[in-house]
N, C-alpha and C. Protein backbone atom coordinates (compact mmCIF):
# COMPACT_ATOMS: atom_id res chain seq x y z
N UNK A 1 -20.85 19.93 45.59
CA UNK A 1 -19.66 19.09 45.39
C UNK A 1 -19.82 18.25 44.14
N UNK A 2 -21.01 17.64 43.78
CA UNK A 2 -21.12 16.64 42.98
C UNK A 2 -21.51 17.63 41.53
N UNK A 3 -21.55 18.52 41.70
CA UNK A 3 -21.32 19.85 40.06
C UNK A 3 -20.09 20.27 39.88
N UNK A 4 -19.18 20.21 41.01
CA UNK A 4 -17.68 20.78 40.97
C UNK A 4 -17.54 19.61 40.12
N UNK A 5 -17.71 18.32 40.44
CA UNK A 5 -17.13 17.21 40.19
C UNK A 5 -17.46 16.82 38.76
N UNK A 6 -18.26 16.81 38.57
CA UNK A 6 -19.11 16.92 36.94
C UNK A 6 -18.32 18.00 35.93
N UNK A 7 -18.33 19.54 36.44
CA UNK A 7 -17.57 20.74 35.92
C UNK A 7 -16.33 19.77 35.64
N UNK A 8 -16.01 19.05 36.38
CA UNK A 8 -13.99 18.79 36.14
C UNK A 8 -14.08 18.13 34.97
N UNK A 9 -14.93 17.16 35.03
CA UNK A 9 -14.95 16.02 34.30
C UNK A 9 -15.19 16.57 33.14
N UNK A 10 -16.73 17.32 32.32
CA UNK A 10 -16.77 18.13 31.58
C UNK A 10 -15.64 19.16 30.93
N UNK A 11 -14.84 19.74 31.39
CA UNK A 11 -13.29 20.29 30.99
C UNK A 11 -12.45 19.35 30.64
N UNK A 12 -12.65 18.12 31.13
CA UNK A 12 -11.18 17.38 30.98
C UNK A 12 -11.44 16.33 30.10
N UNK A 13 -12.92 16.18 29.71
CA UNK A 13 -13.87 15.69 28.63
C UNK A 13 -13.20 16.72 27.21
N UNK A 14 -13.55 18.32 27.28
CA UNK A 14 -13.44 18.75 26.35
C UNK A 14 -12.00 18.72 25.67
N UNK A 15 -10.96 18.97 26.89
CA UNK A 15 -9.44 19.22 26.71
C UNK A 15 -9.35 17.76 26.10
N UNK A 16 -9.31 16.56 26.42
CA UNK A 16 -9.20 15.31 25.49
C UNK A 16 -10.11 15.21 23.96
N UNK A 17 -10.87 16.33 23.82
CA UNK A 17 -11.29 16.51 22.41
C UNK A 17 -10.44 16.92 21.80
N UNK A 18 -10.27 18.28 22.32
CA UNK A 18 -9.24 19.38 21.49
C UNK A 18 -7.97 18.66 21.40
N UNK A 19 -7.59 17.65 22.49
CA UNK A 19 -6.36 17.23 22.40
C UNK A 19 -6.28 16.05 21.11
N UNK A 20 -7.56 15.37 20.63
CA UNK A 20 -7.43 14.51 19.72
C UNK A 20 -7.37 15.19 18.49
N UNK A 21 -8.57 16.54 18.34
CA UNK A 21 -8.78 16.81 16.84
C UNK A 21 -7.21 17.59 16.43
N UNK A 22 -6.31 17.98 17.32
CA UNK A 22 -5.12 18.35 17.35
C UNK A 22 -4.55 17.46 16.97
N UNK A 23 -4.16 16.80 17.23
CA UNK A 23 -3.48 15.11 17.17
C UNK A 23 -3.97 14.83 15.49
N UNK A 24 -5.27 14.81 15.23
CA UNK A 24 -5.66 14.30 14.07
C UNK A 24 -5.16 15.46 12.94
N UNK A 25 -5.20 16.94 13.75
CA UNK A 25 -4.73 17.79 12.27
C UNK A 25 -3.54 17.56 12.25
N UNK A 26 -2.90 17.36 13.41
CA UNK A 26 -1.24 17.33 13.07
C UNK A 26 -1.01 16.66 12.07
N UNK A 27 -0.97 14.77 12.36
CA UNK A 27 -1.15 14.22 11.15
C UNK A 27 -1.36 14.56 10.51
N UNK A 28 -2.39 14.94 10.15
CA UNK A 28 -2.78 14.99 8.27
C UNK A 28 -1.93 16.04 7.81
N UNK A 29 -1.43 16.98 8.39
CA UNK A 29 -0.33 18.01 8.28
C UNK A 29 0.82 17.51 7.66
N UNK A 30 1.49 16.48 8.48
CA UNK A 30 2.21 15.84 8.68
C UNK A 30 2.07 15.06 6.91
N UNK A 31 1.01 14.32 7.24
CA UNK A 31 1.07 13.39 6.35
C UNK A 31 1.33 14.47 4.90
N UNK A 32 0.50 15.69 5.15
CA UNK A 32 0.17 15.96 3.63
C UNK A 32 1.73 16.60 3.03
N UNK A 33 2.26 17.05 4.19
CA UNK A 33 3.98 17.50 3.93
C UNK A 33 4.78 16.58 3.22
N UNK A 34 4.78 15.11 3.86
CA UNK A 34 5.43 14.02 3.61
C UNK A 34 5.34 13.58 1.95
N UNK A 35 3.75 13.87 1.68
CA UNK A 35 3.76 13.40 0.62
C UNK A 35 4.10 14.04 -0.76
N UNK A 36 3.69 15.67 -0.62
CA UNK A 36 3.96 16.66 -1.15
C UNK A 36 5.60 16.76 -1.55
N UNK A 37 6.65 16.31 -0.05
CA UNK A 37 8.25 16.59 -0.81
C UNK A 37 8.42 15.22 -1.81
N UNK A 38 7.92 14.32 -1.44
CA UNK A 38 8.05 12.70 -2.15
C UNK A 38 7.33 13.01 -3.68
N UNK A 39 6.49 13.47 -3.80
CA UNK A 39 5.66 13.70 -4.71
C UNK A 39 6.90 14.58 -5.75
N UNK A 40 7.35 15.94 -5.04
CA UNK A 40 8.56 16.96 -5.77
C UNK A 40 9.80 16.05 -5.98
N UNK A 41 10.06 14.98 -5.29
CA UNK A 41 11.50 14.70 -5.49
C UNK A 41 11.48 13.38 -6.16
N UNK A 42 10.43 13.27 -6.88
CA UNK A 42 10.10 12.43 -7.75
C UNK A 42 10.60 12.74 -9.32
N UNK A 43 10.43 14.19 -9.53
CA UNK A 43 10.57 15.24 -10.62
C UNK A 43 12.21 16.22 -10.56
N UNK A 44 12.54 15.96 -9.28
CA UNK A 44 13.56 16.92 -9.43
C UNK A 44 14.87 16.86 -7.86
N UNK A 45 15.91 17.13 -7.65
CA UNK A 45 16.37 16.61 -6.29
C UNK A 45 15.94 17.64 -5.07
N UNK A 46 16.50 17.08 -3.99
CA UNK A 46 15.55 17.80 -2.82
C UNK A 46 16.49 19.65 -3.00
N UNK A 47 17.50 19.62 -3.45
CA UNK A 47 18.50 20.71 -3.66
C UNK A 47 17.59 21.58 -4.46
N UNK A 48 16.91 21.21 -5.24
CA UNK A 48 16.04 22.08 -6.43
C UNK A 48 14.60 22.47 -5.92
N UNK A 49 14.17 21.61 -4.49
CA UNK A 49 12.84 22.03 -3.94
C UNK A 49 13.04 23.16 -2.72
N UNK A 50 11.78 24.33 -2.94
CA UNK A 50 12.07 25.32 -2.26
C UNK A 50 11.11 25.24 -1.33
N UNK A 51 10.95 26.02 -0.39
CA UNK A 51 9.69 25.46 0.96
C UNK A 51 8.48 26.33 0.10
N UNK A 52 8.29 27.00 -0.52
CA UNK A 52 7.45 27.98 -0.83
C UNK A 52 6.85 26.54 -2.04
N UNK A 53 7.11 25.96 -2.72
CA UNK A 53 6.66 24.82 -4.11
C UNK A 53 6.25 23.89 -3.06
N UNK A 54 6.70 23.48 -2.02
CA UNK A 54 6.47 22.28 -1.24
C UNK A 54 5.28 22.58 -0.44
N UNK A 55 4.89 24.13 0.08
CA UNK A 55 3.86 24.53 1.02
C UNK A 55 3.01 24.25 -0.17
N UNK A 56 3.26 24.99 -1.28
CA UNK A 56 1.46 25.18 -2.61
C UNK A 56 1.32 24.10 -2.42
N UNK A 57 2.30 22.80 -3.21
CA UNK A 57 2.21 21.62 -3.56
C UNK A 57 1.06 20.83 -1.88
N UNK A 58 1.39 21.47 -1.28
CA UNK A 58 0.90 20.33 -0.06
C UNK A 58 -0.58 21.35 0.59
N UNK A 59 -0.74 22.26 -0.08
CA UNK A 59 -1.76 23.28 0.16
C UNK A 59 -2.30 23.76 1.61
N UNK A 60 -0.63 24.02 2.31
CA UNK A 60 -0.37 24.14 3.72
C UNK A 60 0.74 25.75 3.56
N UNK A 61 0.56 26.20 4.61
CA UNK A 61 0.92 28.15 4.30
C UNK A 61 2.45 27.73 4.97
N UNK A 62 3.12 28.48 5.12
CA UNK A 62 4.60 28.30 5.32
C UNK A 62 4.64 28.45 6.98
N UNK A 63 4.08 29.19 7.49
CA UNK A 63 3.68 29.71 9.03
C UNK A 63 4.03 27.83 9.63
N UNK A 64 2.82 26.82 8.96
CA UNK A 64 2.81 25.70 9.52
C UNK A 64 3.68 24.92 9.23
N UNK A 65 4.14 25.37 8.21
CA UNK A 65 5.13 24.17 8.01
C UNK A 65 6.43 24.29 9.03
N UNK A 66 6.65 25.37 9.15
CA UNK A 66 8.11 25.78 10.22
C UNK A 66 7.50 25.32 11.66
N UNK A 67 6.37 25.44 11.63
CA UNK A 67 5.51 24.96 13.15
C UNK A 67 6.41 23.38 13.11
N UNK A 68 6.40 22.65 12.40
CA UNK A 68 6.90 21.15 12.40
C UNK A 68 8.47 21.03 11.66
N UNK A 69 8.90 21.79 10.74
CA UNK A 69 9.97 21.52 10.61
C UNK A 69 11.13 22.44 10.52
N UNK A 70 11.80 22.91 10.12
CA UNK A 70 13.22 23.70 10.28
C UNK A 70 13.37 24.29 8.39
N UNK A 71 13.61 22.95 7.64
CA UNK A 71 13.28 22.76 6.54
C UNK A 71 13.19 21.74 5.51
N UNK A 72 13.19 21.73 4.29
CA UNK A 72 12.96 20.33 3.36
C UNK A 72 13.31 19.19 4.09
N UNK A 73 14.96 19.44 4.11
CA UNK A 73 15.61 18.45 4.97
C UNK A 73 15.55 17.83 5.85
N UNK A 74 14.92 18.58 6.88
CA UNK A 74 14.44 17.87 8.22
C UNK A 74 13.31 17.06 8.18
N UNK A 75 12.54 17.95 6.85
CA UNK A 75 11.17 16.88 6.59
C UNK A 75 11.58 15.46 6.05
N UNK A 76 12.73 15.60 5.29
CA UNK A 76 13.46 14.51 4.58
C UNK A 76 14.05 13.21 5.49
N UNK A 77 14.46 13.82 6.86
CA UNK A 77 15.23 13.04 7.85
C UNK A 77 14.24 11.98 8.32
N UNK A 78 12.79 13.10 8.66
CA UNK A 78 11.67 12.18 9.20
C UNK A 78 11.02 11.09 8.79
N UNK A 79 10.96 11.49 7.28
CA UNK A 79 10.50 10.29 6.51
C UNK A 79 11.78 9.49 6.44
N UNK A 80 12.99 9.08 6.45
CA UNK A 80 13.78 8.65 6.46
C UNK A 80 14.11 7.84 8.07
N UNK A 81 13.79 8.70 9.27
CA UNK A 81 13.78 7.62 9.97
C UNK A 81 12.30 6.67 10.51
N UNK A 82 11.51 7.00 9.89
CA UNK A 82 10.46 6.29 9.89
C UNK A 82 10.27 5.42 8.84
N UNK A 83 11.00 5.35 8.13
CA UNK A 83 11.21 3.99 7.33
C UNK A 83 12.07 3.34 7.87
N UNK A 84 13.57 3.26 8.85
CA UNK A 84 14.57 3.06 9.46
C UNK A 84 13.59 1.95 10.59
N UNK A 85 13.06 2.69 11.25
CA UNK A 85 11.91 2.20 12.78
C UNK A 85 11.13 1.21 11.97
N UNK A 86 10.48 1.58 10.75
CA UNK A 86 9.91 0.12 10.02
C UNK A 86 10.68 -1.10 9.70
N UNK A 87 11.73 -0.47 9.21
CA UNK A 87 12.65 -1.97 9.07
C UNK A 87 12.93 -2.40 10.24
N UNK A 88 13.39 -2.05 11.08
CA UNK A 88 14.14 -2.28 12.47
C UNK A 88 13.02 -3.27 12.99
N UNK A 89 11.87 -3.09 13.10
CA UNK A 89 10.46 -3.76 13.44
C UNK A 89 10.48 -4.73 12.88
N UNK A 90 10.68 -4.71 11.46
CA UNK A 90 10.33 -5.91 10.31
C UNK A 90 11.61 -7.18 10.67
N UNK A 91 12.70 -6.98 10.84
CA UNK A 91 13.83 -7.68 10.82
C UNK A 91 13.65 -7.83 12.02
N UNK A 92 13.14 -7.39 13.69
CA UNK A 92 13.92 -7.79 14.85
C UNK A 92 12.64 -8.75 15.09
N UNK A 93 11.66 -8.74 14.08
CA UNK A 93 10.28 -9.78 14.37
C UNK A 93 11.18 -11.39 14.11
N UNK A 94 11.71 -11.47 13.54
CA UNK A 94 12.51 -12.88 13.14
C UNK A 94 13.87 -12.88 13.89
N UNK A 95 13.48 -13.78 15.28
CA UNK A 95 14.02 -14.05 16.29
C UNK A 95 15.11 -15.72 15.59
N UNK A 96 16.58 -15.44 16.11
CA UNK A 96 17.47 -16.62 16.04
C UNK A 96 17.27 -17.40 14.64
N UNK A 97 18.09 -16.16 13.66
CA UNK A 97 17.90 -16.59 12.38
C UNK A 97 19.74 -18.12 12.55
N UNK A 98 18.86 -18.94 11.84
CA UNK A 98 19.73 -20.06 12.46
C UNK A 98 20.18 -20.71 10.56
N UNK A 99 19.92 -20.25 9.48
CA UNK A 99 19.81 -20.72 8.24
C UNK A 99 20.30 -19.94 7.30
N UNK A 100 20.77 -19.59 6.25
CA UNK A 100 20.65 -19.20 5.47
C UNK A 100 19.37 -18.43 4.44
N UNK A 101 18.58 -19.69 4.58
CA UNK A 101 17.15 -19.43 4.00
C UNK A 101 16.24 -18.26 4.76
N UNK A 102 16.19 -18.07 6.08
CA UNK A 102 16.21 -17.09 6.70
C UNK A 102 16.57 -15.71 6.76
N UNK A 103 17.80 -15.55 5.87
CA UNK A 103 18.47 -14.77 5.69
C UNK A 103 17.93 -14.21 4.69
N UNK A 104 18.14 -14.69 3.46
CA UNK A 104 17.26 -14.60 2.26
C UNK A 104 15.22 -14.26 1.73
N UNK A 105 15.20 -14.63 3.75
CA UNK A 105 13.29 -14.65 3.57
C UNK A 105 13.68 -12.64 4.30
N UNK A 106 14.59 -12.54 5.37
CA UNK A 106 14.19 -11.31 5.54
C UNK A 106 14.73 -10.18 4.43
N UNK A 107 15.36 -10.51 3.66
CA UNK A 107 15.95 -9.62 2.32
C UNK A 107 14.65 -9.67 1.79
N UNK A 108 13.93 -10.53 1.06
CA UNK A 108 13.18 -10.76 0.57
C UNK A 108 11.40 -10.07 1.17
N UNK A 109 11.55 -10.07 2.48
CA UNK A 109 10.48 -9.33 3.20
C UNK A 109 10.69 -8.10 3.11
N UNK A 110 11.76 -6.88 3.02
CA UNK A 110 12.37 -6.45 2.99
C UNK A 110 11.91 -5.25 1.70
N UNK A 111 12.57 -6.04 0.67
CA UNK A 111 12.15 -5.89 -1.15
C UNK A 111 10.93 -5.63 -1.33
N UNK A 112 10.17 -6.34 -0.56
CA UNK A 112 8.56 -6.97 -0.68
C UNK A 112 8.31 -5.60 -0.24
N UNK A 113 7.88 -4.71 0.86
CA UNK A 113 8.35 -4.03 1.44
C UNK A 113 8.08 -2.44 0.28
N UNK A 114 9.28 -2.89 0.10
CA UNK A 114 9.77 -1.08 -1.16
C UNK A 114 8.92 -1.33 -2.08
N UNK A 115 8.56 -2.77 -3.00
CA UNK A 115 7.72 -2.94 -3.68
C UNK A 115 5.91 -2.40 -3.40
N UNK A 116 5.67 -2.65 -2.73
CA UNK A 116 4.33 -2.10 -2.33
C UNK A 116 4.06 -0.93 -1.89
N UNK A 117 4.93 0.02 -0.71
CA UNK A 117 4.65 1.19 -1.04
C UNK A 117 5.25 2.27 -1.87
N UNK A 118 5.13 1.22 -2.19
CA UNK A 118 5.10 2.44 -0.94
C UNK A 118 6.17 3.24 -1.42
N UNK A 119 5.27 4.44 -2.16
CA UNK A 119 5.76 5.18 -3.12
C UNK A 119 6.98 5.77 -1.93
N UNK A 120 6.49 6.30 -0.78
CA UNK A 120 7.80 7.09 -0.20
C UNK A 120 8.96 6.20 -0.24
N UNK A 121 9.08 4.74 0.07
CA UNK A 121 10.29 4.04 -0.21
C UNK A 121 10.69 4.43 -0.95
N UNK A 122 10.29 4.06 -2.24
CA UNK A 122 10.62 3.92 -3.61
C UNK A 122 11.60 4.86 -4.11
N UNK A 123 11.37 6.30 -3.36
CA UNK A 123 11.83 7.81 -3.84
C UNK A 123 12.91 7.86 -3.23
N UNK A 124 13.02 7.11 -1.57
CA UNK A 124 13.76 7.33 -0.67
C UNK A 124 15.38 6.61 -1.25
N UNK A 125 14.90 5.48 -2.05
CA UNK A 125 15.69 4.75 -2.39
C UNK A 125 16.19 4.92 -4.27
N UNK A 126 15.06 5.46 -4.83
CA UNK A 126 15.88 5.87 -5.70
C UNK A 126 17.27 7.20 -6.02
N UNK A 127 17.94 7.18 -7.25
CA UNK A 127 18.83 8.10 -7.35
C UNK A 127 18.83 9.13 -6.62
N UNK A 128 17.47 9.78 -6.55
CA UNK A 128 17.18 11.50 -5.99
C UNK A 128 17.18 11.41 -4.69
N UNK A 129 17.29 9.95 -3.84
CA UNK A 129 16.91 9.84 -2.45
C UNK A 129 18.66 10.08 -1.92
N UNK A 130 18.54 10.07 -1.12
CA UNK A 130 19.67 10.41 -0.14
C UNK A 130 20.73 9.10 0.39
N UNK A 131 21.95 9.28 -0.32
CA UNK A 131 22.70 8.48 -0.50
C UNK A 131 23.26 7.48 0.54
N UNK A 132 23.20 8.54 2.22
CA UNK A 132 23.55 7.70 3.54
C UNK A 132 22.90 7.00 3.72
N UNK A 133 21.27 7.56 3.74
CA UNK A 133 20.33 7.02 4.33
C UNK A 133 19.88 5.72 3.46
N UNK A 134 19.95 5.42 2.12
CA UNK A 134 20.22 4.23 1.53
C UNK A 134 20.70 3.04 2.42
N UNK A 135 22.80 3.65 2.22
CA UNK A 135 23.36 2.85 2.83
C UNK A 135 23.10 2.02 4.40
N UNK A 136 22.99 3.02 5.17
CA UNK A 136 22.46 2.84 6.31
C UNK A 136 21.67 1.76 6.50
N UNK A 137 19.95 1.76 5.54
CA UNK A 137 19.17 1.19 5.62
C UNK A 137 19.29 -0.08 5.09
N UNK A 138 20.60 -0.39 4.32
CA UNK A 138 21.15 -2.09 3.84
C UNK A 138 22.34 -2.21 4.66
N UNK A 139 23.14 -1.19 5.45
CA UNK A 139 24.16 -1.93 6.43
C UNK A 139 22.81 -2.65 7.95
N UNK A 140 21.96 -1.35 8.10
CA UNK A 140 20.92 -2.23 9.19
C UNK A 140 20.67 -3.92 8.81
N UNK A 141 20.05 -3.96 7.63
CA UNK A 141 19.93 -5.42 6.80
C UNK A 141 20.91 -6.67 7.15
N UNK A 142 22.06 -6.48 6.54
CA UNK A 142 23.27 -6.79 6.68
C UNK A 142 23.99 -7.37 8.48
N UNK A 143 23.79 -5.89 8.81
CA UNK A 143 24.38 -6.61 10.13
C UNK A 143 23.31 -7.40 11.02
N UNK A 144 22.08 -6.89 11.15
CA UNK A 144 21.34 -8.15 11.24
C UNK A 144 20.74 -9.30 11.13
N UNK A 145 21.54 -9.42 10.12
CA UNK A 145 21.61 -10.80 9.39
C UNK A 145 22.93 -11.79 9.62
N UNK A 146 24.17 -10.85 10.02
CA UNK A 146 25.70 -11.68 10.33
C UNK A 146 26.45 -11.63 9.55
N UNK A 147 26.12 -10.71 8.57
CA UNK A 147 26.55 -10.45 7.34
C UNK A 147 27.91 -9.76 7.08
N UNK A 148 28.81 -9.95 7.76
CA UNK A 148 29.84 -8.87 8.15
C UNK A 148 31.32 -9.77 8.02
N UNK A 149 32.37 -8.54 7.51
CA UNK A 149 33.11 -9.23 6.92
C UNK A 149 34.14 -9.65 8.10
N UNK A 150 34.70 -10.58 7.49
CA UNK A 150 35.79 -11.61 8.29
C UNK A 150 36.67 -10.29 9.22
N UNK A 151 36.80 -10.87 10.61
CA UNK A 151 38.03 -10.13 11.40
C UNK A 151 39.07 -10.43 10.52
N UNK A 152 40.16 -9.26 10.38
CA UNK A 152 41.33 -9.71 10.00
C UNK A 152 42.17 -8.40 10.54
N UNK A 153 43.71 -8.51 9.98
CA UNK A 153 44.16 -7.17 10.84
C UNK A 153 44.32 -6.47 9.45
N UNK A 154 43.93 -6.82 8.45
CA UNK A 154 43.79 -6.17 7.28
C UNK A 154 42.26 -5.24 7.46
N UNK A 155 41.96 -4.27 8.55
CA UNK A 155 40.84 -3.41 8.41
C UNK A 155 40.24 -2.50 7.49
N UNK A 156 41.58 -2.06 6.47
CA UNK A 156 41.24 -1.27 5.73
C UNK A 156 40.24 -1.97 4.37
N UNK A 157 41.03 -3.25 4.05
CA UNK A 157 40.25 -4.43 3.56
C UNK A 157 39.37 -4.49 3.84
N UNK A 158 39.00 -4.82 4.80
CA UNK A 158 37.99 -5.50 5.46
C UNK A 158 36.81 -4.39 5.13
N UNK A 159 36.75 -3.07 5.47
CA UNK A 159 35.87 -2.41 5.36
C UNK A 159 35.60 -1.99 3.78
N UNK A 160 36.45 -2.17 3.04
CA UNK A 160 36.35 -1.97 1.63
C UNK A 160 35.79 -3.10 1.03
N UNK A 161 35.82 -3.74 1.51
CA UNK A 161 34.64 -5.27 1.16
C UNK A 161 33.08 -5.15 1.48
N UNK A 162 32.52 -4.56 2.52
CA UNK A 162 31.79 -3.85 2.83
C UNK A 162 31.36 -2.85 2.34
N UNK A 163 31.70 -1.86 1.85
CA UNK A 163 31.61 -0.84 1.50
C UNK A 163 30.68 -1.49 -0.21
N UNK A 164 31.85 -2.22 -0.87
CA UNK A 164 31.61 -2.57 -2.08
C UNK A 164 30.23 -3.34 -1.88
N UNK A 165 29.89 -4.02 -0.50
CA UNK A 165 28.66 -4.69 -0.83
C UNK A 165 27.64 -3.76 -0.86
N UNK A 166 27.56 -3.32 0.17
CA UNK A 166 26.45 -2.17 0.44
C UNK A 166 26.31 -1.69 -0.88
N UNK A 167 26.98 -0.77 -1.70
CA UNK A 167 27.17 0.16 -2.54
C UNK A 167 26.38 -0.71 -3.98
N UNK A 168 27.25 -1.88 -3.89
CA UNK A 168 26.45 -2.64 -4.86
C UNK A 168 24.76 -3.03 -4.54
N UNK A 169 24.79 -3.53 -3.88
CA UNK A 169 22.89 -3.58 -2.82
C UNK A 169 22.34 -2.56 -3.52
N UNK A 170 23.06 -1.30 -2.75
CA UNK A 170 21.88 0.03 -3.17
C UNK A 170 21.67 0.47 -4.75
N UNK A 171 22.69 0.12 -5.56
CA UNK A 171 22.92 -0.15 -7.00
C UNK A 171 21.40 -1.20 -7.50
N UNK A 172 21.64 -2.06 -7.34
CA UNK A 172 20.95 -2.76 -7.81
C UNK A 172 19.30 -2.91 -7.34
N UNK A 173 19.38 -2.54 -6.29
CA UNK A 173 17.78 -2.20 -5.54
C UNK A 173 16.93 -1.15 -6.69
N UNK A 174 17.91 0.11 -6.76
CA UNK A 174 17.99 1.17 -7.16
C UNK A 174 17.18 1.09 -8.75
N UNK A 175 18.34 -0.15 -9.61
CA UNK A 175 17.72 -0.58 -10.76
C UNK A 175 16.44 -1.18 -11.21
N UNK A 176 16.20 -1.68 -9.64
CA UNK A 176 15.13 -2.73 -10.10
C UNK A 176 14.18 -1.55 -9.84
N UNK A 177 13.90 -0.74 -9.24
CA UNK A 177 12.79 0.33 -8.49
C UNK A 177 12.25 0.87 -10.22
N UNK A 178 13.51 1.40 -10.20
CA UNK A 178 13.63 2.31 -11.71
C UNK A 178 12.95 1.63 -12.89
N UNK A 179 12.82 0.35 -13.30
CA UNK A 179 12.55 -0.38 -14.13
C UNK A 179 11.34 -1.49 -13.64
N UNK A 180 10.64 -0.83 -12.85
CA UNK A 180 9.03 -1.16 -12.92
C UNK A 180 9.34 -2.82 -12.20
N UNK A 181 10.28 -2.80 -11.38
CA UNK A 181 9.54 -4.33 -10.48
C UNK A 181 9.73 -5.41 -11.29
N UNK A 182 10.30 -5.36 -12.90
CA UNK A 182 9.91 -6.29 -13.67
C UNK A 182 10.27 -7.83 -12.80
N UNK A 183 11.47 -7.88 -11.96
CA UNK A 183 11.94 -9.12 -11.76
C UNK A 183 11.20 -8.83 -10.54
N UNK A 184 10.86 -10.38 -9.90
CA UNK A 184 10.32 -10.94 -8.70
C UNK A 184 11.42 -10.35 -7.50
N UNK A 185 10.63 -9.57 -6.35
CA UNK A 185 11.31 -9.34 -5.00
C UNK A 185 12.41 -11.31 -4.76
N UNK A 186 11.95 -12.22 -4.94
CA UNK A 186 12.64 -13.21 -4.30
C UNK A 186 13.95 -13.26 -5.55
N UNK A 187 13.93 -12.84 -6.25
CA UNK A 187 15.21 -13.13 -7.35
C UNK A 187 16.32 -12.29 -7.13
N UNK A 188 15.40 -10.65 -6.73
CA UNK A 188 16.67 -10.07 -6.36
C UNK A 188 17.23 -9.68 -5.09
N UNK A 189 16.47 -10.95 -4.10
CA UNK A 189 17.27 -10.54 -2.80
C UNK A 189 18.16 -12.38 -3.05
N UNK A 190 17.50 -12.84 -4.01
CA UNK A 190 18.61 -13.97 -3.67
C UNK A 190 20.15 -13.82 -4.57
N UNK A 191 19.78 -12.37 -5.29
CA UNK A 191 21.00 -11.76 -6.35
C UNK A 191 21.64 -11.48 -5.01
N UNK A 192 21.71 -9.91 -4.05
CA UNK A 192 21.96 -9.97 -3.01
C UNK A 192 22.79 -10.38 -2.38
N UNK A 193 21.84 -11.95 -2.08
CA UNK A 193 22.62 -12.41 -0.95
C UNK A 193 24.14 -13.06 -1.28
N UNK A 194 23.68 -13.42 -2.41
CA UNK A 194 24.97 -14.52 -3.24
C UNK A 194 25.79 -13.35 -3.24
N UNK A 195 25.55 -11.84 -4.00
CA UNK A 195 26.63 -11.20 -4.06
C UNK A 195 27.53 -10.67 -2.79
N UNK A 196 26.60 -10.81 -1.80
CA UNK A 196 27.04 -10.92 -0.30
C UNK A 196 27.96 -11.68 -0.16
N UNK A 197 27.53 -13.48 0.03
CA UNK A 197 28.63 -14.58 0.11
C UNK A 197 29.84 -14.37 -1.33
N UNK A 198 29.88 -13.46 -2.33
CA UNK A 198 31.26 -13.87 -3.13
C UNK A 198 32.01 -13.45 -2.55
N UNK A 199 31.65 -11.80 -1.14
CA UNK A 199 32.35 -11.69 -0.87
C UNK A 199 33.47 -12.03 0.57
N UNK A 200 34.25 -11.79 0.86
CA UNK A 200 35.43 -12.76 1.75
C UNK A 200 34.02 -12.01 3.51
N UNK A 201 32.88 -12.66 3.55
CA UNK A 201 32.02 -12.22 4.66
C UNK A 201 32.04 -13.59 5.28
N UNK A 202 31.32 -13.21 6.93
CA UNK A 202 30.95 -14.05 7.69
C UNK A 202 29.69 -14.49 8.06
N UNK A 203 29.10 -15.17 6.50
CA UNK A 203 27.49 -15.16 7.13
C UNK A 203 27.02 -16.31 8.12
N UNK A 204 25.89 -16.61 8.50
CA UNK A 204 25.36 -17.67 9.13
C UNK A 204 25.68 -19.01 8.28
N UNK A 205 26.10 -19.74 8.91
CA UNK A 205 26.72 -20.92 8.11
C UNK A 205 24.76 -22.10 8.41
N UNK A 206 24.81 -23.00 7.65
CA UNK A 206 23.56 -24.23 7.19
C UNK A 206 23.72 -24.48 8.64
C-alpha cells in the first residue's frame, strides 16, 4: 500500500514537471512571437507581414505558431488585450478619484507607462498600430476618469465631441512616441487633459 502510494505521488510529481516545463515553453513561445510581429511592424504594417517572415524572424516553424494562433492578427489582438488588462489594473488601483489633480496623475501614470516599455506599447500606439485599439485604450482612460461629454438631446453632438477628443489624444500621444519622448510624460498628459476640459465635457469638478 505504502509503494502504491509513493508510485502516485511520483507520477503526479512528474506530470507537475512536464506540466511546468510546458507552461515555461509556451511562454517563451509566446513571448518570442510577440516580439518578433512588434519587432516587423516597426518596419512595415501588419498588412505587409506574412506568417512565414514572422515564424524566421521569431525562429519558431509555422506548425507552432498555428498551435497558438489563427494568424498575425490574432497575435496582434493578444498583445493588444494585454495591454488593455494592464491599463484596466493601472487606473482601477486609484480608488474615488475626487480632484482634478488625480485625473491628471492617472494620464500621467499612464504616458509614464508607453514611455518605458515598453517597446510593444510604443508600436501598438504608433501609426502602424491599430487604429480601434488606440481609441479604445484612451476612451478606457477617459471614461474612467468622468471624462464624458455633457447629456444633451443633441447626441449626435455630443458624440462628435468625443470622438474629436479621443482622435486628438491618439494624435498627439502618437507624436510624442514618434519624436523620441523629447517632452516630459507630465506636460503631455496635462496637454490632454486641458484639451479634454476645452471641450463642452463633464469632468470631476475641485
Amino acid at each position: 500500500m505504502k509503494m502504491l502510494v509513493s508510485g502516485q505521488k511520483k507520477i503526479i510529481l512528474q506530470a507537475g514537471v512536464c506540466f511546468m516545463k510546458e507552461s515555461r515553453k509556451t511562454r517563451y513561445t509566446r513571448m518570442a512571437l510577440e516580439d518578433s510581429l512588434i519587432e516587423l511592424m516597426t518596419k512595415k504594417p501588419i498588412s505587409k507581414i506574412t506568417i512565414k517572415e514572422l515564424c524566421e524572424n521569431a525562429d519558431i516553424n509555422r506548425t507552432t505558431f498555428y498551435s497558438h494562433y489563427s494568424d498575425q492578427y490574432d497575435l496582434l489582438r493578444q498583445i493588444e488585450d494585454d495591454a488593455l488588462s494592464w491599463a484596466k489594473e493601472a487606473i482601477s488601483g486609484v480608488q474615488d478619484i475626487k480632484s482634478m489633480q488625480e485625473i491628471k496623475n492617472i494620464i500621467e501614470k499612464i504616458l509614464e507607462y508607453f514611455a518605458d516599455d515598453h517597446k510593444h506599447i510604443q508600436v501598438l500606439m504608433s501609426e502602424q498600430g491599430d487604429i480601434d485599439f488606440q481609441k479604445q485604450l484612451i476612451t478606457l482612460i477617459y471614461d474612467y476618469c468622468g471624462i464624458i461629454p455633457f447629456a444633451s438631446e443633441n447626441t449626435d453632438a455630443q458624440e462628435l465631441y468625443f470622438v474629436f477628443i479621443v482622435n486628438g489624444s491618439v494624435g498627439l500621444i502618437q507624436n510624442w512616441l514618434k519624436n523620441g519622448l523629447r517632452v516630459p510624460a507630465k506636460e503631455i498628459a496635462e496637454i490632454i487633459y486641458h484639451m479634454a476640459l476645452s471641450m463642452p465635457v463633464n469632468p470631476i469638478q475641485k
